[in-house]
C-alpha atoms as a PDB file:
ATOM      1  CA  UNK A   1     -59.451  -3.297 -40.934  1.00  0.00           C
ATOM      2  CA  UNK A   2     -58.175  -6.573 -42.040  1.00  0.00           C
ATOM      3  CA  UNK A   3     -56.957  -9.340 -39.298  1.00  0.00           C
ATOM      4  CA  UNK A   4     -53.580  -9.238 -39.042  1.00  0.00           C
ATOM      5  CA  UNK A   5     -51.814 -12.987 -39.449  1.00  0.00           C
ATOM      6  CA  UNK A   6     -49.288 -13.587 -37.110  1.00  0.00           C
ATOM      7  CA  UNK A   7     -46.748 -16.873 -36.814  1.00  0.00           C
ATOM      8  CA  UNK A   8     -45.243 -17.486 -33.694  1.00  0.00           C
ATOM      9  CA  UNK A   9     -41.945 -20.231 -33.277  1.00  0.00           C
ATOM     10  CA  UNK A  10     -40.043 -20.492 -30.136  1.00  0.00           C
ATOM     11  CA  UNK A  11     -36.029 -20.777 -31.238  1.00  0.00           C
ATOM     12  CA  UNK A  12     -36.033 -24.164 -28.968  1.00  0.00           C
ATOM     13  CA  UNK A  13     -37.125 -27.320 -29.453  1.00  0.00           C
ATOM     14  CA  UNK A  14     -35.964 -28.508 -26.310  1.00  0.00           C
ATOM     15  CA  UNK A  15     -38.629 -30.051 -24.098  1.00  0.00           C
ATOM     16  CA  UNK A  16     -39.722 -28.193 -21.232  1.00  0.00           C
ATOM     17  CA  UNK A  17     -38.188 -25.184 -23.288  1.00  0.00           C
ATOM     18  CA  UNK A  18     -38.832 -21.720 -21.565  1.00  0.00           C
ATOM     19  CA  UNK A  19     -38.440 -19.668 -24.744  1.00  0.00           C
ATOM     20  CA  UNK A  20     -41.484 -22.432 -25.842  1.00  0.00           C
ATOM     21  CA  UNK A  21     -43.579 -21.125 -23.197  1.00  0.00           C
ATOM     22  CA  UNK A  22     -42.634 -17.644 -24.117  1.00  0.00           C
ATOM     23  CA  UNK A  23     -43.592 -18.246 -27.935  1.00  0.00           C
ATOM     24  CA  UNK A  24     -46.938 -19.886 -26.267  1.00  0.00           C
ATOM     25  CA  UNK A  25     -47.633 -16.676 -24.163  1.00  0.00           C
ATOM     26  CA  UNK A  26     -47.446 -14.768 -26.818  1.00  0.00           C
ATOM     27  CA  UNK A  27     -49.588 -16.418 -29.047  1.00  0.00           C
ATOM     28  CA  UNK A  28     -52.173 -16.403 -26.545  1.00  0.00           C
ATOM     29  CA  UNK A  29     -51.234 -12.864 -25.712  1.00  0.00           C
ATOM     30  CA  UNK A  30     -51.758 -12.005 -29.698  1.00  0.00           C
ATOM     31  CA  UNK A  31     -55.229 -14.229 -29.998  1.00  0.00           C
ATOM     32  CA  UNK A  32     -56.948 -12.125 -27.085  1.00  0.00           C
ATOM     33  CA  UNK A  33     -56.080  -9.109 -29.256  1.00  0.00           C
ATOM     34  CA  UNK A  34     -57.741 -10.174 -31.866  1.00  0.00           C
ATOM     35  CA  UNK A  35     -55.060 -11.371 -34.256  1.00  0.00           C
ATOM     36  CA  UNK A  36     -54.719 -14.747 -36.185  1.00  0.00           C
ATOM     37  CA  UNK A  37     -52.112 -16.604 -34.597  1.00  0.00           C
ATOM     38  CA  UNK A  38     -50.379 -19.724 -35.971  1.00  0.00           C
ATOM     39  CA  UNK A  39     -48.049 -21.089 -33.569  1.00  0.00           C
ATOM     40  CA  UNK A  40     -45.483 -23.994 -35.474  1.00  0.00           C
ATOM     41  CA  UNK A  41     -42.516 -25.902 -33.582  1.00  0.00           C
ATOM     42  CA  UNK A  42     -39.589 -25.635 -35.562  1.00  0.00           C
ATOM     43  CA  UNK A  43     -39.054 -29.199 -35.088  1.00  0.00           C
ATOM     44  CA  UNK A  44     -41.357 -30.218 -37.732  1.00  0.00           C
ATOM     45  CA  UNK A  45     -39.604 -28.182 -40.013  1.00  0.00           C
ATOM     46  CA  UNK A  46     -36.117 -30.052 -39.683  1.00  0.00           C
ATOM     47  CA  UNK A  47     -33.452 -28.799 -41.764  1.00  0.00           C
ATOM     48  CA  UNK A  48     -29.482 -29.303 -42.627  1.00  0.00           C
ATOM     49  CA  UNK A  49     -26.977 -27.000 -41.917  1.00  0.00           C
ATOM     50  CA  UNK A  50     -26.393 -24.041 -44.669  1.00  0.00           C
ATOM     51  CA  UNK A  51     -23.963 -25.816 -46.827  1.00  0.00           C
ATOM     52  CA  UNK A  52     -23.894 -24.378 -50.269  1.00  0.00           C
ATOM     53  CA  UNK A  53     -22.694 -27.702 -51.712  1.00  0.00           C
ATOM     54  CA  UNK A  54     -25.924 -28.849 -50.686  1.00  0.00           C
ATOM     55  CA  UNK A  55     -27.566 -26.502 -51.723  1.00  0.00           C
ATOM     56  CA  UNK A  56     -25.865 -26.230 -55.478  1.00  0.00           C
ATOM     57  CA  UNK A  57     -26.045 -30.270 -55.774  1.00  0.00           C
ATOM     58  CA  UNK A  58     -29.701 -31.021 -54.054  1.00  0.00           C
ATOM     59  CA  UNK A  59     -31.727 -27.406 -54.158  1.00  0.00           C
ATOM     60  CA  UNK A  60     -33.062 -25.896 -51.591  1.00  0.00           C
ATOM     61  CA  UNK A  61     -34.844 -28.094 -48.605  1.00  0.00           C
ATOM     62  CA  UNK A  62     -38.080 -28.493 -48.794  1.00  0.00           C
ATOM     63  CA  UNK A  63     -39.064 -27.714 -44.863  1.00  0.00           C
ATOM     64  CA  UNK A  64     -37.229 -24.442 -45.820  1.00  0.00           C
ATOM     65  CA  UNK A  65     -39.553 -23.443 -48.708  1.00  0.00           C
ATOM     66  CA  UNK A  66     -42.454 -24.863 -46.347  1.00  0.00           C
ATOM     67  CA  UNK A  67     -40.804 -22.346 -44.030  1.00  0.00           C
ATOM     68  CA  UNK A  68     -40.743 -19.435 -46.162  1.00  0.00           C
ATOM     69  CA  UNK A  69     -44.326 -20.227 -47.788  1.00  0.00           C
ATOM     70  CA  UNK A  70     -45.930 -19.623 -44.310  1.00  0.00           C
ATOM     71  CA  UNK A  71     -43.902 -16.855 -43.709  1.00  0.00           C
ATOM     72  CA  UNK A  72     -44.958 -15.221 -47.121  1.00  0.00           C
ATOM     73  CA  UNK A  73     -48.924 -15.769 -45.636  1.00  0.00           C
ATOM     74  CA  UNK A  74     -48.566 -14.101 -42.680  1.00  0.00           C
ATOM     75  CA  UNK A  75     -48.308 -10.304 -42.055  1.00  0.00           C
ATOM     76  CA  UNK A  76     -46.122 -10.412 -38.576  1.00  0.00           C
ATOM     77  CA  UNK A  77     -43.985 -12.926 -37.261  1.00  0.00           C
ATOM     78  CA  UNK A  78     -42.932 -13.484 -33.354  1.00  0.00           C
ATOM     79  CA  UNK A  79     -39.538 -15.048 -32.304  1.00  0.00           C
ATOM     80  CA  UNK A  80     -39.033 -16.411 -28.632  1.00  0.00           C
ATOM     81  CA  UNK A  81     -35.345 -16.818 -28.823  1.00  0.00           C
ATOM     82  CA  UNK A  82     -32.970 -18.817 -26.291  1.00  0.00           C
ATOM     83  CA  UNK A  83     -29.464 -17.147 -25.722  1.00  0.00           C
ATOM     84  CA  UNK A  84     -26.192 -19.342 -26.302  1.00  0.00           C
ATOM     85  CA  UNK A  85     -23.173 -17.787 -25.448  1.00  0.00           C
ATOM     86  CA  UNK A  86     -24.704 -14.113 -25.538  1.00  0.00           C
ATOM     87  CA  UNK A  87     -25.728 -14.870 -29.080  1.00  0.00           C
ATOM     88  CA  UNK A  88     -28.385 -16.994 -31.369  1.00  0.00           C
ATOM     89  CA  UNK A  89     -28.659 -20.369 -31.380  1.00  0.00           C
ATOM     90  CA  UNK A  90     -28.175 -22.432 -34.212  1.00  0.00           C
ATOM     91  CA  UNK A  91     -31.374 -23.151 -34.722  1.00  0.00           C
ATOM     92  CA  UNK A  92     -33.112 -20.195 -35.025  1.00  0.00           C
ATOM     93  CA  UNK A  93     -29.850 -18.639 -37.170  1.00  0.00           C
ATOM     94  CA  UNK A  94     -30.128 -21.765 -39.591  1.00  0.00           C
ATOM     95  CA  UNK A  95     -33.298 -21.223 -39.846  1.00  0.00           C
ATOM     96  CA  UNK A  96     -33.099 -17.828 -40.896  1.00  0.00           C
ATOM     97  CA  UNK A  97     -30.280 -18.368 -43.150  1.00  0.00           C
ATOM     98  CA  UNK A  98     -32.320 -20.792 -45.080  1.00  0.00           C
ATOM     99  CA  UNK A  99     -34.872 -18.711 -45.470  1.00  0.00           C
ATOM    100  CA  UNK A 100     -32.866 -15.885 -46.844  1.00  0.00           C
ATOM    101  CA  UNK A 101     -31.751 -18.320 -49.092  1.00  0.00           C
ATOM    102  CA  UNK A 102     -35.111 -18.996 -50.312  1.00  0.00           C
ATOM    103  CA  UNK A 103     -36.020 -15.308 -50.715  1.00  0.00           C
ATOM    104  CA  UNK A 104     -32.718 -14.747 -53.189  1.00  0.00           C
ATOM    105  CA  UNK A 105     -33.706 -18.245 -54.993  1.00  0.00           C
ATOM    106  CA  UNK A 106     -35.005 -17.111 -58.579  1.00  0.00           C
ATOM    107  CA  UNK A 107     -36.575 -20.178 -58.890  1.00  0.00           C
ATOM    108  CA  UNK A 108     -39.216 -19.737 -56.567  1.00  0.00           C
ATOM    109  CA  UNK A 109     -39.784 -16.519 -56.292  1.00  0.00           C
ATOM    110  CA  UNK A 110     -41.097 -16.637 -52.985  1.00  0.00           C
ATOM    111  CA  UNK A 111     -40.567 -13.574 -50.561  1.00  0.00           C
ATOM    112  CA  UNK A 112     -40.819 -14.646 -46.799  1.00  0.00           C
ATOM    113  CA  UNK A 113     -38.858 -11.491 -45.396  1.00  0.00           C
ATOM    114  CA  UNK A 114     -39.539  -8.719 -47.160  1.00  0.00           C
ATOM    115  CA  UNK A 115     -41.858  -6.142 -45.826  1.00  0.00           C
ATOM    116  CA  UNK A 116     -42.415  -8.882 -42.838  1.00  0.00           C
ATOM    117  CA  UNK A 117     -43.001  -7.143 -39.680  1.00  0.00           C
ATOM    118  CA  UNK A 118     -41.003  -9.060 -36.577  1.00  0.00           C
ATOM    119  CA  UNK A 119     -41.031  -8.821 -32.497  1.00  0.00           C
ATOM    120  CA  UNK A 120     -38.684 -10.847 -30.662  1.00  0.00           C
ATOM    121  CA  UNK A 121     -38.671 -12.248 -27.322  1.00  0.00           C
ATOM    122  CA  UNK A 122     -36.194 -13.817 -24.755  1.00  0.00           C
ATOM    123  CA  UNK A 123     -36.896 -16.399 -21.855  1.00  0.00           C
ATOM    124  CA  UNK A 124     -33.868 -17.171 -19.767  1.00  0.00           C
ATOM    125  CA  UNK A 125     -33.337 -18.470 -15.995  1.00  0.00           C
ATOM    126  CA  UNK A 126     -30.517 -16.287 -15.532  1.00  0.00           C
ATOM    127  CA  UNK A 127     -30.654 -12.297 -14.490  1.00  0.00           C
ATOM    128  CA  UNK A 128     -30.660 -10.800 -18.042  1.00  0.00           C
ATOM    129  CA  UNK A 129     -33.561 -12.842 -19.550  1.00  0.00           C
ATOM    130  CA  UNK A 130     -31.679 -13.645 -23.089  1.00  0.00           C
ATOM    131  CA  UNK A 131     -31.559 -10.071 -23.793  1.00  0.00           C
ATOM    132  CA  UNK A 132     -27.907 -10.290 -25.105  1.00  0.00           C
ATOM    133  CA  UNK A 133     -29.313 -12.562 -28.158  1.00  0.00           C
ATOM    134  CA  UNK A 134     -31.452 -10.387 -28.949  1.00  0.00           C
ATOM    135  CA  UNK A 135     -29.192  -7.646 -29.866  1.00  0.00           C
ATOM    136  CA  UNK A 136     -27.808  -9.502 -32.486  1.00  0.00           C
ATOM    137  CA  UNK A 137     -31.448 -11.299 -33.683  1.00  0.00           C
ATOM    138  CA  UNK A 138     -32.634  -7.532 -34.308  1.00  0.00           C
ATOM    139  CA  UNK A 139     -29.481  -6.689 -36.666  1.00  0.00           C
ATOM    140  CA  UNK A 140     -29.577 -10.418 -38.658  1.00  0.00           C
ATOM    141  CA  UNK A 141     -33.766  -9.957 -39.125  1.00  0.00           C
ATOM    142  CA  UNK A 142     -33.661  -6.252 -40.581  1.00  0.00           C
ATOM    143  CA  UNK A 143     -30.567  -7.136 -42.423  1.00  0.00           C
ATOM    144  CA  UNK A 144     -32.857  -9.892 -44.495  1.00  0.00           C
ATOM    145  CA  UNK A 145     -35.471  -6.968 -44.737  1.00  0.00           C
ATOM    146  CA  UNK A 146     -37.768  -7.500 -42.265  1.00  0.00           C
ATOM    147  CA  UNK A 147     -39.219  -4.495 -40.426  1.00  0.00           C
ATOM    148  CA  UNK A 148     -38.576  -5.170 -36.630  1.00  0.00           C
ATOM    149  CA  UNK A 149     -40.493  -3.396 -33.332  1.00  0.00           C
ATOM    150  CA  UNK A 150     -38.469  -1.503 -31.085  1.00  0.00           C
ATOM    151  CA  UNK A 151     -40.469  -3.519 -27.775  1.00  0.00           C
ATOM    152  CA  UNK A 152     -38.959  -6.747 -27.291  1.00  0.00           C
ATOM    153  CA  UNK A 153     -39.770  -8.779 -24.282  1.00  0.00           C
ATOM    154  CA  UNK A 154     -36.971 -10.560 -21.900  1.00  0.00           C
ATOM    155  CA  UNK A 155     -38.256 -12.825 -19.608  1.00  0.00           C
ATOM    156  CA  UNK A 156     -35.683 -13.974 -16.669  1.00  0.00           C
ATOM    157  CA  UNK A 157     -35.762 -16.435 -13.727  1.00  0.00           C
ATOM    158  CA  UNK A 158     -37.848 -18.475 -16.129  1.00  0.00           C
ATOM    159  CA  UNK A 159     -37.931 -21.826 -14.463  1.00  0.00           C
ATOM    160  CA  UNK A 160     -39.946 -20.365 -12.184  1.00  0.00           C
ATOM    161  CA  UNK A 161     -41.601 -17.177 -14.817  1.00  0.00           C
ATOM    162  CA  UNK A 162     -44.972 -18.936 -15.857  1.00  0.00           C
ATOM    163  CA  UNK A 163     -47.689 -19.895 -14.000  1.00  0.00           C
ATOM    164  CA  UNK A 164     -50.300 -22.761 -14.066  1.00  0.00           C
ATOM    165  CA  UNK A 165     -52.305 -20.662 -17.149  1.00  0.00           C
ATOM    166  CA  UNK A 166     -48.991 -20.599 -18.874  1.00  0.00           C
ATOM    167  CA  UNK A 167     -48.797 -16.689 -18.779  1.00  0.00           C
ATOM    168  CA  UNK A 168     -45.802 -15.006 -17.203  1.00  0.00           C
ATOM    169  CA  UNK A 169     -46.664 -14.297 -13.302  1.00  0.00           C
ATOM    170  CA  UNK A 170     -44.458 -10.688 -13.152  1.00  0.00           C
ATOM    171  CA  UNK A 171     -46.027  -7.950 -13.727  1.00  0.00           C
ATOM    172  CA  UNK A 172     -43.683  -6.065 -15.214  1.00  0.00           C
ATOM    173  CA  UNK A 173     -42.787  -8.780 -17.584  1.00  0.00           C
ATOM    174  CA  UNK A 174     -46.557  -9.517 -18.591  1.00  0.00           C
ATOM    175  CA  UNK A 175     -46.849  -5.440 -19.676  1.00  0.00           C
ATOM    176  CA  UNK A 176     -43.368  -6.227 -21.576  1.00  0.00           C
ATOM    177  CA  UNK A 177     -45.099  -8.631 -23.604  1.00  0.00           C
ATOM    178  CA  UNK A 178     -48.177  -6.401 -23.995  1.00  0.00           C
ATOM    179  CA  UNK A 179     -46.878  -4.094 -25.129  1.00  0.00           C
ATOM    180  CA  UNK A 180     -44.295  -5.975 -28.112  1.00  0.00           C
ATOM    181  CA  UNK A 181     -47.779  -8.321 -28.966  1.00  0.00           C
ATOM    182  CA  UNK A 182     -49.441  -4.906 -29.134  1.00  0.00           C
ATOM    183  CA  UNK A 183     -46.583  -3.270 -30.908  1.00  0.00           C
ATOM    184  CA  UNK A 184     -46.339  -6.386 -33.188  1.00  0.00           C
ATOM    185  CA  UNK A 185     -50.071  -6.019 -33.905  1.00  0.00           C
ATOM    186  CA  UNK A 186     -50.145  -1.941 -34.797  1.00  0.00           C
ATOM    187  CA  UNK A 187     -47.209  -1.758 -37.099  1.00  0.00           C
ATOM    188  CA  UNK A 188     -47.819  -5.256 -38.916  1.00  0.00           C
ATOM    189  CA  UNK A 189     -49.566  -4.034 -42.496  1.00  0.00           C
ATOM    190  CA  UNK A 190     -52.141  -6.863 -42.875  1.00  0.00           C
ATOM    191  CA  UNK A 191     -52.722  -7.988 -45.993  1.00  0.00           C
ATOM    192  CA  UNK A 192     -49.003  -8.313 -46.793  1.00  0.00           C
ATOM    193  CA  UNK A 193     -49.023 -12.140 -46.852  1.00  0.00           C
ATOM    194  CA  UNK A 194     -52.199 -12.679 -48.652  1.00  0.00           C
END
């Protein structure tokens, strides 16, 4: 059996960001079983707002094809998402959106969603963990035509979640991410990027 090839991006680029010590705790979580993790910080990969003007006079960025070339070469693909308002953050939605973009350009003919297999993770200091996000992160990833995993991992009280090896200190929320890494891992078809 091949290795699966798994990115990892936290939906925060905010310093000390929780959901990027959730994205980091999974892609340590993902390495010890066995998979190829590549872990990128979306703030290399800066990009505009969606503007079709833009897009029509100027093409498509290029940190969004960047984007949607590693996506195409890897088999599985883990989002650690923060919650705004009980929904996604711009960041991670723009990001998306470009992507999608890029997969319906004829030009490049590059296909970053399809057949992709997703898990998707929360880290919040209040009670419900960024779960609420996640609700509508599930319907705007299978609605590009990505295949997402019914585990999903919601860490809460997160200032005070991770401990000194970076690893979630709960139990219950380290077999949470278990079992979505593990999840992630078993219904990924590897191969698919390659």
């Amino acid at each position: 059996m091949q290795t699966p090839k798994i990115l990892v991006f936290a939906g925060s680029i905010r310093i000390g960001s929780f959901n990027r010590q959730l994205a980091q705790a999974a892609a340590k979580t993902l390495a010890l079983m066995e998979a190829d993790v590549t872990l990128i910080d979306l703030a290399d990969y800066p990009l505009p707002l969606v503007d079709e003007n833009l897009r029509k006079d100027e093409g498509i960025p290029e940190n969004a094809l960047k984007l949607a070339r590693l996506l195409e070469a890897h088999d599985a693909l883990f989002i650690a998402s923060p919650e705004y308002n009980a929904s996604i953050p711009p960041l991670v939605k723009n990001t998306i959106d470009w992507v999608s973009l890029v997969d319906h350009d004829r030009q490049h003919r590059i296909r970053a969603f399809a057949g992709l297999t997703v898990a998707l993770g929360a880290a919040s200091d209040g009670r419900l963990g960024g779960i609420r996000c996640l609700y509508h992160l599930r319907a705007v990833m299978m609605n590009v035509g990505t295949q997402v995993v019914s585990e999903q991992v919601s860490i809460f009280g997160a200032a005070s979640a991770f401990g000194e090896d970076g690893m979630p200190t709960e139990e219950r929320q380290v077999a949470m991410l278990d079992r979505t890494c593990k999840a992630l891992i078993e219904y990924c078809t590897p191969g698919r990027g390659r």
